[in-house]
Protein backbone atom coordinates (compact mmCIF):
# COMPACT_ATOMS: atom_id res chain seq x y z
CA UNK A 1 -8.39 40.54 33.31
CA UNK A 2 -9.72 37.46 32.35
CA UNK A 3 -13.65 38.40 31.36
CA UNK A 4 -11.58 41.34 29.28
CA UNK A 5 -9.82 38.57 27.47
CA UNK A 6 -13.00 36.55 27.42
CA UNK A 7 -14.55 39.34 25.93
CA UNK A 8 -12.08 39.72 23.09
CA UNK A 9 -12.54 36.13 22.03
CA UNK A 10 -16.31 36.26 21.82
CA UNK A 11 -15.39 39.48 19.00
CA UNK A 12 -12.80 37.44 17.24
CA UNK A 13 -15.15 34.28 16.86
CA UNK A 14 -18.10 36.54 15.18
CA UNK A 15 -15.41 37.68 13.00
CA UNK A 16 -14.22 34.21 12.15
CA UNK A 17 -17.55 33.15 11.31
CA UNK A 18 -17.43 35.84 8.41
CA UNK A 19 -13.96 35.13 7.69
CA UNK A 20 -14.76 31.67 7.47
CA UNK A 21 -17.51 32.51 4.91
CA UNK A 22 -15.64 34.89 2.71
CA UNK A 23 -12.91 32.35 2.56
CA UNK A 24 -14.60 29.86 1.26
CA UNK A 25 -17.23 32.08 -0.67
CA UNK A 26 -13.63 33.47 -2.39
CA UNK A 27 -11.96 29.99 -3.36
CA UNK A 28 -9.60 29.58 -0.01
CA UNK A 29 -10.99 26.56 0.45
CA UNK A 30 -9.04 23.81 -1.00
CA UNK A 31 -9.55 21.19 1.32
CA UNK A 32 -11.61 18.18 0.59
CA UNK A 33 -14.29 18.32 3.33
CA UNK A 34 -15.77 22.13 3.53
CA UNK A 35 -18.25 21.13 5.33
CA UNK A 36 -16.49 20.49 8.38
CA UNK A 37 -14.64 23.32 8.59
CA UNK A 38 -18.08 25.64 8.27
CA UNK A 39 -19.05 23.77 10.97
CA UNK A 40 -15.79 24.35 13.11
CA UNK A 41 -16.39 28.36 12.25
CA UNK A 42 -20.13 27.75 13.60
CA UNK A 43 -19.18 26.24 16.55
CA UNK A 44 -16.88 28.87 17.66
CA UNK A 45 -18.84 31.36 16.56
CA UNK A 46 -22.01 30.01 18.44
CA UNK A 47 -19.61 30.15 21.24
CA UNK A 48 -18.77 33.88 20.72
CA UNK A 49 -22.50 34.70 20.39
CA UNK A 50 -23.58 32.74 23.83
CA UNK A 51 -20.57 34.52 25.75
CA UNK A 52 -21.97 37.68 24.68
CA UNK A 53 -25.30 36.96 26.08
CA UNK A 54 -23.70 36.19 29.42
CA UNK A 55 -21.83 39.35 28.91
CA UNK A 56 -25.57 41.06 28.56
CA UNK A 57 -27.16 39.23 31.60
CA UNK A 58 -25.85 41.98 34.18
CA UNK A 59 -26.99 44.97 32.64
CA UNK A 60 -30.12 43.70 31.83
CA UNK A 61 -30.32 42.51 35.28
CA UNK A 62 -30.39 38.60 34.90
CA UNK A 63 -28.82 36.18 37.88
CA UNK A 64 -25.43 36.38 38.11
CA UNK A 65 -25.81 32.53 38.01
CA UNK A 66 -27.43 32.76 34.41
CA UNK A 67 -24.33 34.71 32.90
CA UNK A 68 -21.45 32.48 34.64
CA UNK A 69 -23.66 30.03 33.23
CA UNK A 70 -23.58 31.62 29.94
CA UNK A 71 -19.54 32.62 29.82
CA UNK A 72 -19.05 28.68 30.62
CA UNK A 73 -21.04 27.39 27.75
CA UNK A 74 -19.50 30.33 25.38
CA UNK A 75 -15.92 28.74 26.67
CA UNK A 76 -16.80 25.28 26.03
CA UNK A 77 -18.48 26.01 22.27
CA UNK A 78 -15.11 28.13 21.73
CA UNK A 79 -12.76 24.83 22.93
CA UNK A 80 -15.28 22.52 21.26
CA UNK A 81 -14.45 24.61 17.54
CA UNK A 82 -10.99 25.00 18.53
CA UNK A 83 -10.50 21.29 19.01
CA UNK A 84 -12.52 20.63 15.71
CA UNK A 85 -10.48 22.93 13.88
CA UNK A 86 -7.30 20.87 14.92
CA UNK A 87 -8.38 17.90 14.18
CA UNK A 88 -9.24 19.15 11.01
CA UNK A 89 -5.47 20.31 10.74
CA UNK A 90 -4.29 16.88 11.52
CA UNK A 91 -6.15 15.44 9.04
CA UNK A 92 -5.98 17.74 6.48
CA UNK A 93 -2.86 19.68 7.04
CA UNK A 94 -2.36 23.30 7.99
CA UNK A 95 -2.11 23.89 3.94
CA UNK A 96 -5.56 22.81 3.35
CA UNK A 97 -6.90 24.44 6.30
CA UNK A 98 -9.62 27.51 5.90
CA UNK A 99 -8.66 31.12 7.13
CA UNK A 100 -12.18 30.08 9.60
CA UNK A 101 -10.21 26.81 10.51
CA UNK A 102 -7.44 28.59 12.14
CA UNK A 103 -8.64 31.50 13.69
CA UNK A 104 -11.00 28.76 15.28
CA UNK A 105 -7.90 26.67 16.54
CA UNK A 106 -6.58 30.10 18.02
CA UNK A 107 -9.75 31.34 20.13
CA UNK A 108 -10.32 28.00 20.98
CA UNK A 109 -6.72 27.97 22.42
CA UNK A 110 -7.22 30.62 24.08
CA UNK A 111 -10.04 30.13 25.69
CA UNK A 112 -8.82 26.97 27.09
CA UNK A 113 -5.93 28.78 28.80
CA UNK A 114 -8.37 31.24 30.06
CA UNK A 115 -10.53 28.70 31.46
CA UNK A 116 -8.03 27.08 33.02
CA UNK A 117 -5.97 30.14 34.74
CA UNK A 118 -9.56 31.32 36.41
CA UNK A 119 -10.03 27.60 37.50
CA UNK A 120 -6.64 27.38 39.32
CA UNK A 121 -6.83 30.62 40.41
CA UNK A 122 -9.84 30.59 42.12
CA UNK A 123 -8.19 31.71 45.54
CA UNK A 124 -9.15 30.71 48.66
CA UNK A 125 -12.34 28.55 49.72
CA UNK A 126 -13.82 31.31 51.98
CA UNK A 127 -15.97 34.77 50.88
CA UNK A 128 -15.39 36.79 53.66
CA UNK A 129 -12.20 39.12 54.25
CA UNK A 130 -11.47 41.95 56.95
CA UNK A 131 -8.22 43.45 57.24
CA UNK A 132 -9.21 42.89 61.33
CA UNK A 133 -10.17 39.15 61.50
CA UNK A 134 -9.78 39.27 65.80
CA UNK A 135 -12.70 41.78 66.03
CA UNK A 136 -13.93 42.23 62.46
CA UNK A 137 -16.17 45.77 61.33
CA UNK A 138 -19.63 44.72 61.60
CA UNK A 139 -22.42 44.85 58.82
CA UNK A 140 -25.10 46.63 60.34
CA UNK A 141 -27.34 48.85 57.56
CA UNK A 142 -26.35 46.18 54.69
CA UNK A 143 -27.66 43.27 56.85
CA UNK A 144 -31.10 44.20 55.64
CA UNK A 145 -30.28 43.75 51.96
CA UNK A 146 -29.58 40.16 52.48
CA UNK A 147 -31.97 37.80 51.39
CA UNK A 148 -32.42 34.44 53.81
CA UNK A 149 -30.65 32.17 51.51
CA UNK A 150 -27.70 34.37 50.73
CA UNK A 151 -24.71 34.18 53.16
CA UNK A 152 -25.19 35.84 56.84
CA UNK A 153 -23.33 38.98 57.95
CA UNK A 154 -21.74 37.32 60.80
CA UNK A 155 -18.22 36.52 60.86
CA UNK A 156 -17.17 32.84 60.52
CA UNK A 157 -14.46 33.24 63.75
CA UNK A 158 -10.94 31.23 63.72
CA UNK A 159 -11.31 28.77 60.77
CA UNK A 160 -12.12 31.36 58.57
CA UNK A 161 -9.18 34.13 59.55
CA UNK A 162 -6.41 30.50 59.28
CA UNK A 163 -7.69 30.42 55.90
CA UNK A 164 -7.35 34.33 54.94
CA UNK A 165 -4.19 34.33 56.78
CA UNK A 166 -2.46 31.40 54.80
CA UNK A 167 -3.99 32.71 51.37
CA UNK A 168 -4.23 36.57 51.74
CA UNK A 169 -0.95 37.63 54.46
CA UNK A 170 -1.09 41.12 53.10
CA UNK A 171 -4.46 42.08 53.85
CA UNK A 172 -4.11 43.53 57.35
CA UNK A 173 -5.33 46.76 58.98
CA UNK A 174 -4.24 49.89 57.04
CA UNK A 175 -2.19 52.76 59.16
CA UNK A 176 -1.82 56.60 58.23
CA UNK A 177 -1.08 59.46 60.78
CA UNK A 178 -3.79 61.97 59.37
CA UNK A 179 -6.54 62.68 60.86
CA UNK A 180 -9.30 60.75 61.53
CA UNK A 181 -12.09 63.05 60.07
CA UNK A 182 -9.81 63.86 56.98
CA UNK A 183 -9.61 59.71 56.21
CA UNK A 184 -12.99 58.89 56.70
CA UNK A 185 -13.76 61.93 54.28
CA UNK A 186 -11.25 60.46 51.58
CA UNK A 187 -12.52 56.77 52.20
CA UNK A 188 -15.81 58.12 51.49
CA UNK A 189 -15.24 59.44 48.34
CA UNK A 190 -12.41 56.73 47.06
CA UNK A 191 -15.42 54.01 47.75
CA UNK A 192 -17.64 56.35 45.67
CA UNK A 193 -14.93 56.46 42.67
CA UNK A 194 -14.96 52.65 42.94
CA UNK A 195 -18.27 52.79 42.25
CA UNK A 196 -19.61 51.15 45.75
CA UNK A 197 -22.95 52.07 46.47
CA UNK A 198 -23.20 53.81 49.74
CA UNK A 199 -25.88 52.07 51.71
CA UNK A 200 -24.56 54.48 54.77
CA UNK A 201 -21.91 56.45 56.32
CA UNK A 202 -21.61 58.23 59.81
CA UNK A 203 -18.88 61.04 60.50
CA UNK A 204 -19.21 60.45 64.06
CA UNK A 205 -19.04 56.60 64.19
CA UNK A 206 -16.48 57.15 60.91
CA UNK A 207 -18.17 53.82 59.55
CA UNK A 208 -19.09 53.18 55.95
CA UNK A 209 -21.02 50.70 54.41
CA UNK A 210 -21.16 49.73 51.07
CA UNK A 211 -21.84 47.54 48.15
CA UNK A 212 -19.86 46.69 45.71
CA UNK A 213 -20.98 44.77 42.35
CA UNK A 214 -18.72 42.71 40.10
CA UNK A 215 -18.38 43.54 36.56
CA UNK A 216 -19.74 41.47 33.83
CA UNK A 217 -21.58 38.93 36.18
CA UNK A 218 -23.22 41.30 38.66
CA UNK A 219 -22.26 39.44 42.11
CA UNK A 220 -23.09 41.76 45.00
CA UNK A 221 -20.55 41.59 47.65
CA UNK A 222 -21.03 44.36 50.86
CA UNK A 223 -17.93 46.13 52.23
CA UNK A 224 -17.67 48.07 55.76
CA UNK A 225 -14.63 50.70 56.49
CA UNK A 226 -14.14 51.74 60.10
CA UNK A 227 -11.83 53.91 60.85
CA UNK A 228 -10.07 54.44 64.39
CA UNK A 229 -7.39 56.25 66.41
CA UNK A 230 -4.12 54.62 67.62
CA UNK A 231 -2.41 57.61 69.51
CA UNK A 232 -1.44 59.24 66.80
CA UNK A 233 -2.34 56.42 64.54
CA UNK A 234 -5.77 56.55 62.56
CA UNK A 235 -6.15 52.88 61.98
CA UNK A 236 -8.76 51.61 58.66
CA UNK A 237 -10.35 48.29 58.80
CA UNK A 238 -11.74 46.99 55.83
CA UNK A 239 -14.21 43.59 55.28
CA UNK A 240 -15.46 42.71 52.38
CA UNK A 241 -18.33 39.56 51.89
CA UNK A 242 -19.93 38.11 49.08
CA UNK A 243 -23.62 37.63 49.15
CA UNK A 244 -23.48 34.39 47.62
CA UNK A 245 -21.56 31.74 47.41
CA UNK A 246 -18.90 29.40 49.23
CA UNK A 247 -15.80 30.62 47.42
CA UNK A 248 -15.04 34.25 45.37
CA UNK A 249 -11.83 33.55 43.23
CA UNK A 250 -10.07 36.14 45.28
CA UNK A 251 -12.14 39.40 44.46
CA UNK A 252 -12.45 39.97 48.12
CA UNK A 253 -8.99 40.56 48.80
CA UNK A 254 -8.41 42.55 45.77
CA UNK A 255 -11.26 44.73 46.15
CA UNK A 256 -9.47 45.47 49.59
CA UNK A 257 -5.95 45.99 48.14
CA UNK A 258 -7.56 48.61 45.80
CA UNK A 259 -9.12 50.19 48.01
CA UNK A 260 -5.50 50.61 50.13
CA UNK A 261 -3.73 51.49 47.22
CA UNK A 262 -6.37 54.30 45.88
CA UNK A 263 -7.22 55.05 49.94
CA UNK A 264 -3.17 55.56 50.50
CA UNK A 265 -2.39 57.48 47.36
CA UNK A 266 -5.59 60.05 47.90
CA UNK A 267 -4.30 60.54 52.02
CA UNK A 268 -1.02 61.46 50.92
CA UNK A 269 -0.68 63.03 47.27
């Protein structure tokens, strides 16, 4: 939700930087110092242009590190304008101020609250979740894809299912009385609508793996379903890992719940 507001901003600023333009271009300027508010309108409109790069680095396949680096410099540039547009205001008064001025204020508001919400809610310090943290669903054909300085398969044992239990109590294993060939069918094709890439998937074993790539940034992060019997219980484990990285802001977890929601709704119409 976030990068979608993010995204908005990055419009609005190009917009304010014509806005800004026009405004004074048509006589709305009747401040004493235009100069500083073209610069405000530059600044946030510099920062509009940078987020949209970052925006760009995924599809044109650039390091997920360049483009967070990207949407946090596009952030800062929109605070930076948004905080020299007020102090323009304060100054100057909200009368004198350019139509530029305070559209700058606004986005630069805004992105400040968006920065902030993603930095408090960054969820918890860990980047591996499994609805089955006592015996976890292996990574098998997705181990290959790893490269040696991107985070290992293996499981990180008790510390790391405390964690997922205090942050994430909902993610447990998910239980439906079809059958099992009928659910490994539907999680097939629900991970394929979610737009995982199947790296493999075995109707006998009733294992899939999978990876799974962030939007906007392009993280990879590799998911494993196994499904098993219960009686009359066909148990699906889920565990999802992030290639890189100590933390992932909770995408994990929510990838899973998706995946419950969509596999749950599909299983029973």
């Amino acid at each position: 939700m976030g990068n979608r507001v993010l995204l908005v901003l990055t419009f609005a600023a190009l917009v304010s930087d014509f806005v800004g333009d026009q405004a004074m271009n048509d006589g709305d300027v009747n401040t004493a110092k235009p100069g500083k508010d073209k610069w405000t309108v530059r600044v946030a409109a510099a920062g509009g242009g940078v987020t949209i790069i970052g925006f760009l680095c995924a599809p044109l396949g650039v390091s997920p590190f360049t483009a967070m680096s990207a949407l946090g410099l596009g952030s800062l540039l929109l605070i930076a304008g948004g905080i020299m547009g007020a102090i323009g205001i304060a100054r100057g008064g909200a009368a004198r101020a350019t139509t530029g001025t305070l559209i700058a204020v606004v986005l630069g508001l805004a992105a400040l609250v968006n920065f902030g919400s993603r930095l408090g809610g960054g969820g918890a310090p860990i980047h591996d979740i499994s609805t089955d943290t006592d015996n976890p669903p292996e990574f098998i054909a997705v181990a290959g894809l790893r490269a040696e300085n991107e985070n290992p398969v293996t499981y990180g044992g008790a510390e790391v299912a405390a964690i997922q239990a205090e942050a994430y109590p909902d993610i447990e294993t998910i239980v439906l009385l079809d059958p099992p060939s009928f659910i490994f069918q539907t999680a097939l094709e629900v991970a394929a609508d979610m737009g995982w890439e199947i790296v493999a998937s075995d109707a006998d074993s009733r294992r899939i793996e999978a990876t799974a790539t962030t939007p906007f940034v392009g993280f990879k992060d590799d998911v494993v379903v196994r499904i098993t019997t219960d009686g009359a219980e066909t148990r699906v484990d889920v565990r999802s890992k992030s290639r890189i990285g100590g933390g992932d802001m909770g995408v994990n977890a929510e990838r899973i719940r998706t995946f419950r929601e969509n596999l749950v709704r599909a299983a029973s119409p």
